[in-house]
Protein backbone atom coordinates (compact mmCIF):
# COMPACT_ATOMS: atom_id res chain seq x y z
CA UNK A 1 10.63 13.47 -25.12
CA UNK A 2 8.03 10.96 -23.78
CA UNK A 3 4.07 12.59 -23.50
CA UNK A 4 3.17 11.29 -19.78
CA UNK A 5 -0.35 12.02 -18.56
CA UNK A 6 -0.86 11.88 -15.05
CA UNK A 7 -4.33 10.26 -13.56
CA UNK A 8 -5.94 10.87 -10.22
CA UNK A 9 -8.94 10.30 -8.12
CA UNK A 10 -10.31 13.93 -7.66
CA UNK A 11 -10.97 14.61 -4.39
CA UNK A 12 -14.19 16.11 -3.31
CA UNK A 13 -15.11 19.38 -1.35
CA UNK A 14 -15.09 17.43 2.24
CA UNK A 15 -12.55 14.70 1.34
CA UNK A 16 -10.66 13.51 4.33
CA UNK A 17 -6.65 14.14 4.67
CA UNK A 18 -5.92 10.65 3.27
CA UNK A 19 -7.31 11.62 -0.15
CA UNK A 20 -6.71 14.99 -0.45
CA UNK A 21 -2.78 13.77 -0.01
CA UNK A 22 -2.90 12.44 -3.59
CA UNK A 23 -2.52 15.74 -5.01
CA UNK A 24 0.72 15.72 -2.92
CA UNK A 25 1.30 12.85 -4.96
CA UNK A 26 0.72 14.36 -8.32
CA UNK A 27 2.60 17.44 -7.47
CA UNK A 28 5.48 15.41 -6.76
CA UNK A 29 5.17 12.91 -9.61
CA UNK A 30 4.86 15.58 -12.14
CA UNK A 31 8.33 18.13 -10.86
CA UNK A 32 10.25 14.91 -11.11
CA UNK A 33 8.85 13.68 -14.53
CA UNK A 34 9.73 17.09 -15.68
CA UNK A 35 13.10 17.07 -13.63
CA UNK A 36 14.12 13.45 -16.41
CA UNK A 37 12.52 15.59 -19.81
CA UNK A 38 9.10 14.22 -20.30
CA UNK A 39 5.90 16.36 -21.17
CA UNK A 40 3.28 16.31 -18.74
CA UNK A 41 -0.48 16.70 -18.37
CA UNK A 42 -3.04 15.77 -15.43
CA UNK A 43 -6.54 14.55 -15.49
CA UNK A 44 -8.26 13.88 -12.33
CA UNK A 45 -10.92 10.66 -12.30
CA UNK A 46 -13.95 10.83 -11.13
CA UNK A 47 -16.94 8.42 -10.63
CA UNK A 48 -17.62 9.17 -14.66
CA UNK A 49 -14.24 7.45 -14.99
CA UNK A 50 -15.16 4.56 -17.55
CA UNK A 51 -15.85 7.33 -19.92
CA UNK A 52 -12.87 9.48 -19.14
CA UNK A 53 -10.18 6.83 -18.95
CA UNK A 54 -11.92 5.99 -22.19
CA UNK A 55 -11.38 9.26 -23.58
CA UNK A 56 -7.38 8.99 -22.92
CA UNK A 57 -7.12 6.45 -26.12
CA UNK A 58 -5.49 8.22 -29.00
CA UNK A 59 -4.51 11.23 -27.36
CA UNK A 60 -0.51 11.03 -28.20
CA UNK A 61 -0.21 10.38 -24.67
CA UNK A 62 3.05 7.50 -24.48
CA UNK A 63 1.85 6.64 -21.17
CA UNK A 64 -0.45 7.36 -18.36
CA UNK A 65 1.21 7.51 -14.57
CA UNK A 66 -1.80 6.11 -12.76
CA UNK A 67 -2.22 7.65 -9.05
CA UNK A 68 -6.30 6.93 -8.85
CA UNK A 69 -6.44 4.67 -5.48
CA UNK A 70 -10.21 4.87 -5.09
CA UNK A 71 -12.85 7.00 -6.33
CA UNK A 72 -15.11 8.39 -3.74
CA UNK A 73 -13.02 7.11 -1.03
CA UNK A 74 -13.90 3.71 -2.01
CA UNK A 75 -11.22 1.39 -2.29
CA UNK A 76 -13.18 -1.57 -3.56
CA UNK A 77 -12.82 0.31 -6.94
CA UNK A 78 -9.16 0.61 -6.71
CA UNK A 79 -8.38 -1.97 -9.43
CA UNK A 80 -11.26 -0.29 -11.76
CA UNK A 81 -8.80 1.79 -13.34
CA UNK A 82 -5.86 -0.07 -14.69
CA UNK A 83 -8.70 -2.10 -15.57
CA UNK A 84 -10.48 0.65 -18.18
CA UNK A 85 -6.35 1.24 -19.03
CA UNK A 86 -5.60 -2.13 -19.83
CA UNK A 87 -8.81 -2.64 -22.04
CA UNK A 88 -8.21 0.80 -24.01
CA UNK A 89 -4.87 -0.87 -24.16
CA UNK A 90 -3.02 2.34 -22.64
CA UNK A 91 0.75 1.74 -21.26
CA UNK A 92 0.25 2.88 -17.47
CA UNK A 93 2.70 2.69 -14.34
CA UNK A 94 3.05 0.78 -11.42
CA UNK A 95 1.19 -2.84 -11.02
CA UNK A 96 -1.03 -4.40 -13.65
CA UNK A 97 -4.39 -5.27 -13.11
CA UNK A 98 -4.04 -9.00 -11.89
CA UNK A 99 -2.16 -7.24 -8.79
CA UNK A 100 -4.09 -5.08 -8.09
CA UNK A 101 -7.24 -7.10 -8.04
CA UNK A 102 -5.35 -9.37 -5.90
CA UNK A 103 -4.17 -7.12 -3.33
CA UNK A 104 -7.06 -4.99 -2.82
CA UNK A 105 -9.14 -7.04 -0.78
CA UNK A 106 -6.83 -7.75 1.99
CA UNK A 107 -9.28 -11.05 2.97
CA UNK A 108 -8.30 -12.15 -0.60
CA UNK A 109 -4.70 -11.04 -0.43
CA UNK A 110 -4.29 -13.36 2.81
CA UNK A 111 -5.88 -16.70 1.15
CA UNK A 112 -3.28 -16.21 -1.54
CA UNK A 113 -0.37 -15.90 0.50
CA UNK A 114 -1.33 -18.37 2.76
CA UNK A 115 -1.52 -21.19 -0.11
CA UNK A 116 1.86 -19.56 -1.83
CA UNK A 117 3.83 -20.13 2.37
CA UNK A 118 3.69 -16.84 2.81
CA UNK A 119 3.33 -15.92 6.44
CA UNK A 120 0.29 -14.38 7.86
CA UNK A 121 -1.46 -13.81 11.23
CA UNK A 122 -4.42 -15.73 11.81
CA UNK A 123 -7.89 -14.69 11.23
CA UNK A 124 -11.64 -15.01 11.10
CA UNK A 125 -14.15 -13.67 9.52
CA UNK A 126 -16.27 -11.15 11.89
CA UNK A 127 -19.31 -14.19 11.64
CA UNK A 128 -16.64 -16.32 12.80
CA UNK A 129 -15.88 -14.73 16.46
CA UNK A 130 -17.09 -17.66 18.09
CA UNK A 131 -13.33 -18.96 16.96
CA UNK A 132 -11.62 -16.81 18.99
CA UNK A 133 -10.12 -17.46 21.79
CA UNK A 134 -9.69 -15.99 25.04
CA UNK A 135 -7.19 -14.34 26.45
CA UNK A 136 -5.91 -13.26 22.96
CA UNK A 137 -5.34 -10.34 21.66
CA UNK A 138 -7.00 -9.60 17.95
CA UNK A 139 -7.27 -5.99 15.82
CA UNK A 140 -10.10 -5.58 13.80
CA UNK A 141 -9.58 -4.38 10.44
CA UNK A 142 -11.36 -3.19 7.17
CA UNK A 143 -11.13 -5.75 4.03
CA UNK A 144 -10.66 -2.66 1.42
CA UNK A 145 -9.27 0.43 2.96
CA UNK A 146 -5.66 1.80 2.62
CA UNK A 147 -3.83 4.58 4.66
CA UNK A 148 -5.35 2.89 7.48
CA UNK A 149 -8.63 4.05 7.27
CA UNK A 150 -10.71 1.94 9.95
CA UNK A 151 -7.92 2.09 12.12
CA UNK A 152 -7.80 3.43 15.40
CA UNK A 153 -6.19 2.44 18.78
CA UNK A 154 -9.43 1.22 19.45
CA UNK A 155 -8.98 -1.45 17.12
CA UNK A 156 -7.03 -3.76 19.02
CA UNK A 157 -8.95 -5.85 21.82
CA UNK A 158 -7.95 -8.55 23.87
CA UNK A 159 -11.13 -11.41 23.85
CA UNK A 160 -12.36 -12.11 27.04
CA UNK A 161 -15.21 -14.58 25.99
CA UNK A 162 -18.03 -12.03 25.00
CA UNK A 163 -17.25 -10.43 21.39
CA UNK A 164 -16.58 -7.13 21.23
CA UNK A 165 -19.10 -4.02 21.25
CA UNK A 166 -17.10 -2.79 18.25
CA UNK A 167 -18.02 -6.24 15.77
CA UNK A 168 -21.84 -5.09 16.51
CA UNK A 169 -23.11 -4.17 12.83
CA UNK A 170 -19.92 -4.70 11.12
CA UNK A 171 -20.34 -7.23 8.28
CA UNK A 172 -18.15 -9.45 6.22
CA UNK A 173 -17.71 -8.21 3.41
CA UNK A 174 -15.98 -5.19 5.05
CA UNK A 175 -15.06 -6.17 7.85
CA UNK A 176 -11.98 -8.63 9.37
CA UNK A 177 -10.62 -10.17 12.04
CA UNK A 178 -6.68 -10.72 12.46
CA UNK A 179 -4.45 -12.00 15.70
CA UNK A 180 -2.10 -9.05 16.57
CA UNK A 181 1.21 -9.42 16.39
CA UNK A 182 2.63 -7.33 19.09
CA UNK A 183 5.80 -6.77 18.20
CA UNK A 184 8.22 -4.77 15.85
CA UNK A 185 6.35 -3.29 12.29
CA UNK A 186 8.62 -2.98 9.07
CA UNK A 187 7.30 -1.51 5.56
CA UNK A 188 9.75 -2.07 3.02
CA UNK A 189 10.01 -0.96 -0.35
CA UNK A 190 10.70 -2.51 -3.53
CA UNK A 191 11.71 -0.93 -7.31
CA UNK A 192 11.80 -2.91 -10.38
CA UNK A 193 15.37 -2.63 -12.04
CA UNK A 194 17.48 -4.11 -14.67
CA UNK A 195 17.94 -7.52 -13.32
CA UNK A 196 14.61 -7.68 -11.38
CA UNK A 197 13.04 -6.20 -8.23
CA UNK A 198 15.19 -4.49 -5.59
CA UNK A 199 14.21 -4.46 -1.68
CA UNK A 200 14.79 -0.99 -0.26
CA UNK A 201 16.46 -1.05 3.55
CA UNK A 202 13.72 -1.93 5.84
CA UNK A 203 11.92 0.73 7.57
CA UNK A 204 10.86 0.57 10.96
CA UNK A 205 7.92 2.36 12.81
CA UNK A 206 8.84 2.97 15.86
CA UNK A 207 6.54 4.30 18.92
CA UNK A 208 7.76 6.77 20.68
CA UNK A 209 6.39 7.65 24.47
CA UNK A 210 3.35 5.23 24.01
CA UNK A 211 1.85 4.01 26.90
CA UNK A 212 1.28 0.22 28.12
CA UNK A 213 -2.43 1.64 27.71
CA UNK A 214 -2.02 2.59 24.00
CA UNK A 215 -1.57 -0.29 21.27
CA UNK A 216 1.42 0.37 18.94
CA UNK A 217 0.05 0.66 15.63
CA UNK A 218 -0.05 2.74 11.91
CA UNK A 219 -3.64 4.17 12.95
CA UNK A 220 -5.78 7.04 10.88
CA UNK A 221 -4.53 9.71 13.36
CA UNK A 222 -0.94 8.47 13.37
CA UNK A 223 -0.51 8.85 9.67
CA UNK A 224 -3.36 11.82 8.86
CA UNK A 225 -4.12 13.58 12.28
CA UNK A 226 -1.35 16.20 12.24
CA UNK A 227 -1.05 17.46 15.83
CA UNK A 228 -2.34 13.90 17.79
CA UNK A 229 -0.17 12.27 20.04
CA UNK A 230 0.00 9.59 17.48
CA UNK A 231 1.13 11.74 14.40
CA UNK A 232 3.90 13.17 16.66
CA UNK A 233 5.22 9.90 18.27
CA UNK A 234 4.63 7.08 15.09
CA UNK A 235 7.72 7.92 13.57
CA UNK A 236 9.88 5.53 10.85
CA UNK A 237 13.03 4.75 11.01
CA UNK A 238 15.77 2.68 9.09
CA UNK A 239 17.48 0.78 11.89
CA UNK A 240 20.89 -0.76 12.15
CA UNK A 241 20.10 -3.10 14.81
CA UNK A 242 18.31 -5.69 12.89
CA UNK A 243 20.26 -9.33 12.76
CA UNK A 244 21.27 -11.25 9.83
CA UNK A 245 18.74 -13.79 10.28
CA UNK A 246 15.70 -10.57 10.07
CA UNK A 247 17.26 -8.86 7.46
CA UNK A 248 17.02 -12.20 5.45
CA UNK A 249 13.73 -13.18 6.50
CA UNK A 250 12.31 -9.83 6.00
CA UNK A 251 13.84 -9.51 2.07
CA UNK A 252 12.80 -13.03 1.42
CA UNK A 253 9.44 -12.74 2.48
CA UNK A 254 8.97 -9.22 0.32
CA UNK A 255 10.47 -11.30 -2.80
CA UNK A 256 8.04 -13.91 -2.29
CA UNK A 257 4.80 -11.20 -2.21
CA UNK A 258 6.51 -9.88 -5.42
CA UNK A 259 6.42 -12.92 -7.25
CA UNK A 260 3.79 -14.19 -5.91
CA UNK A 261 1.42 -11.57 -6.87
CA UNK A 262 3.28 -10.72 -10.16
CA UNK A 263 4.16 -6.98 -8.87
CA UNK A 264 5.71 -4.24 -11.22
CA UNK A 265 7.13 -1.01 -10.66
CA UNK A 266 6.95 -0.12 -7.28
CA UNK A 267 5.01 -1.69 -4.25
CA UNK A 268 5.38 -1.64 -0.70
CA UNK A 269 4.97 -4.85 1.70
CA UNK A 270 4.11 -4.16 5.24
CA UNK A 271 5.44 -6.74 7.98
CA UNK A 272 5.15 -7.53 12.05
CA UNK A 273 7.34 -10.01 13.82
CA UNK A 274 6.79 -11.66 16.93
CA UNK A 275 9.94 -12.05 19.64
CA UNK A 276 10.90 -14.61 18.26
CA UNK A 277 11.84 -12.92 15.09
CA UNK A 278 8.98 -14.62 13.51
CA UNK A 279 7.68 -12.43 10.09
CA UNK A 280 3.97 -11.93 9.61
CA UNK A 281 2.58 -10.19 6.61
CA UNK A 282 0.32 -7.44 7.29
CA UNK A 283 -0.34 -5.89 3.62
CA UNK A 284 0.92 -6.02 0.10
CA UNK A 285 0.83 -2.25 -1.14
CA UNK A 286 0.50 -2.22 -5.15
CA UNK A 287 -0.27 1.10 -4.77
CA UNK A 288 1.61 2.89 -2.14
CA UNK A 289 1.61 6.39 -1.75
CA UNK A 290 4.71 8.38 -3.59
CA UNK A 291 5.72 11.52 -2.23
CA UNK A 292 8.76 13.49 -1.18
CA UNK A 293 7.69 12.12 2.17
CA UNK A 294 6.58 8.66 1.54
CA UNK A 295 7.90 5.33 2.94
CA UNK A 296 8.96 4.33 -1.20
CA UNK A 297 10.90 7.54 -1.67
CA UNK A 298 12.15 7.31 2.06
CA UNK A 299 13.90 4.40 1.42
CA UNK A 300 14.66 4.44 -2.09
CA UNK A 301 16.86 7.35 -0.71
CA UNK A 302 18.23 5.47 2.18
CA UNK A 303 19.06 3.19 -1.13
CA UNK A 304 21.49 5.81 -2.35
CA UNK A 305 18.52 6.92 -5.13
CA UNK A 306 17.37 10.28 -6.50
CA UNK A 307 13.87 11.01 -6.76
CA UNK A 308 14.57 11.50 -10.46
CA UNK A 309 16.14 7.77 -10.26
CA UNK A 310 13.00 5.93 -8.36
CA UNK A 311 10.22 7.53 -10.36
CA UNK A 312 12.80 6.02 -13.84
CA UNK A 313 12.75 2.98 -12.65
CA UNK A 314 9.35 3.21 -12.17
CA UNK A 315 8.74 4.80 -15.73
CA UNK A 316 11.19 2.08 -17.09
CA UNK A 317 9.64 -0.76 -15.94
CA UNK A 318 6.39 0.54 -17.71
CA UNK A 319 8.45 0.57 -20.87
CA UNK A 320 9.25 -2.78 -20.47
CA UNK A 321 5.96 -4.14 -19.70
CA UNK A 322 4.52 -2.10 -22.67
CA UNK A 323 7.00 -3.50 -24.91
CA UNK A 324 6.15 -6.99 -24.02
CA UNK A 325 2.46 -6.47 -24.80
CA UNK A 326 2.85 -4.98 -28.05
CA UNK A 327 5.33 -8.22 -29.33
């Protein structure tokens, strides 16, 4: 019987939805660890996390399942612990450190796909807006936050010459700006397995009765705000009307962010395309959120998986990796 302990970020008294849903997470996480026959204990991370990651060492604990995605709601920290876990040198799911780092800063994240061929929208930096140019529509985004944090419809703006009210105290090293892509959006999952990563079916995120006046996108409200408009109508789908040549394009492109960034475990790789078919990379999720209800379990199941399956692949992989260290 393997001895998993089970890290979080703790949320505070006033987190906001997209934090508190982590203990979604580790409720889920923990009835299907049971549900395969390993031991389990919790420990939620706080912002005194160098000294209690430290304090995992030489507990008996095989492996640590790492759910901490930022610590005080800040995401720049994300990569902070598998850092402390690699240096203790505790096995611990998901992607390693180098990944992580990489993908957390999506500014970052873009430079490197861009040298690797990997398709992206262009961008600016927010002291750049003199680039833009008019007539063309742009979303500004933050450089650290996940679950869309940042986001609202608001976001989006066409550039009529003059920048935008909304890039008035916003500064670089948080801030972004990226063309839109107004077209179709596709996350897509991928699980390591025996012979090497495996793309989940592509899931769509389709719109339902939005408006000319209201931009199709994953905002805050559409994934946190239960009873907006936007949490009713953003709904995801696994379509069947997709053609050979996007199916291709799509897996390709989430084989190359895989490789490219040296992902493990799990990960989730969110997409646009143009009308022209054309992909566009929108994020590289080392850390995607893993519930009953999430977009990983979603389509591992549209895969033909269990959630007992996913989270041992997931758990296997680990193995693997820890295996390697150790020789």
């Amino acid at each position: 019987m393997k001895n998993c302990l089970i890290i979080y970020n703790q949320p505070a008294a006033d987190a906001l939805p997209d934090e508190v849903d982590v203990l979604d997470q580790v409720h889920f996480i923990r009835e299907v660890l049971r549900e395969i026959g390993h031991r389990v204990s919790l420990q939620g991370i706080t912002d005194d996390l160098v000294r209690e990651i430290g304090s995992i060492a030489g507990q008996g604990f095989d492996y640590v399942f790492n759910l901490v995605e930022s610590i005080g709601n800040k995401a720049e920290i994300l990569y902070f612990a598998p850092a402390l876990l690699n240096a203790h040198h505790i096995p611990y799911t998901g992607c390693p450190l180098e990944a992580v780092f990489a993908t957390a800063s999506k500014v970052l994240a873009r430079r490197i796909m861009e040298t690797n061929g990997i398709p992206v929208a262009g961008g600016c930096r927010v002291t750049e807006a003199d680039r833009l140019v008019p007539g063309k529509k742009y979303i500004l985004k933050p450089v650290w936050e996940d679950g869309s944090l940042g986001i609202t419809e608001e976001s989006v703006f066409t550039f009529d010459g003059t920048p935008p009210e909304m890039l008035a105290g916003k500064h670089d090293a948080h801030w972004f700006i990226e063309e839109f892509v107004d077209g179709r959006e596709f996350h897509m999952g991928v699980l390591s397995g025996p012979t090497g990563p495996e793309v989940m079916p592509p899931a769509e995120m389709v719109f339902r009765n939005y408006s000319d006046r209201l931009h199709k996108i994953v905002s805050y409200k559409a994934k946190w705000v239960e009873g907006s408009f936007q949490y009713k109508n953003c709904r995801r789908v696994f379509p069947s009307d997709l053609s050979e040549k996007l199916r291709t394009t799509l897996r390709k492109t989430v084989l190359d962010c895989w490789h490219t960034f040296g992902l493990r475990g799990y990960a989730r790789i969110d997409m646009r395309t143009d009308q022209e078919e054309n992909v566009y990379v929108l994020e590289v999720n080392a850390n995607p959120r893993i519930t009953k209800y999430s977009g990983i379990v979603a389509a591992g199941a549209a895969a033909g998986y269990s959630h007992a399956e996913i989270v041992g692949r997931i758990v296997t992989d680990l193995n693997a990796c820890s295996a390697h260290r150790k020789g």
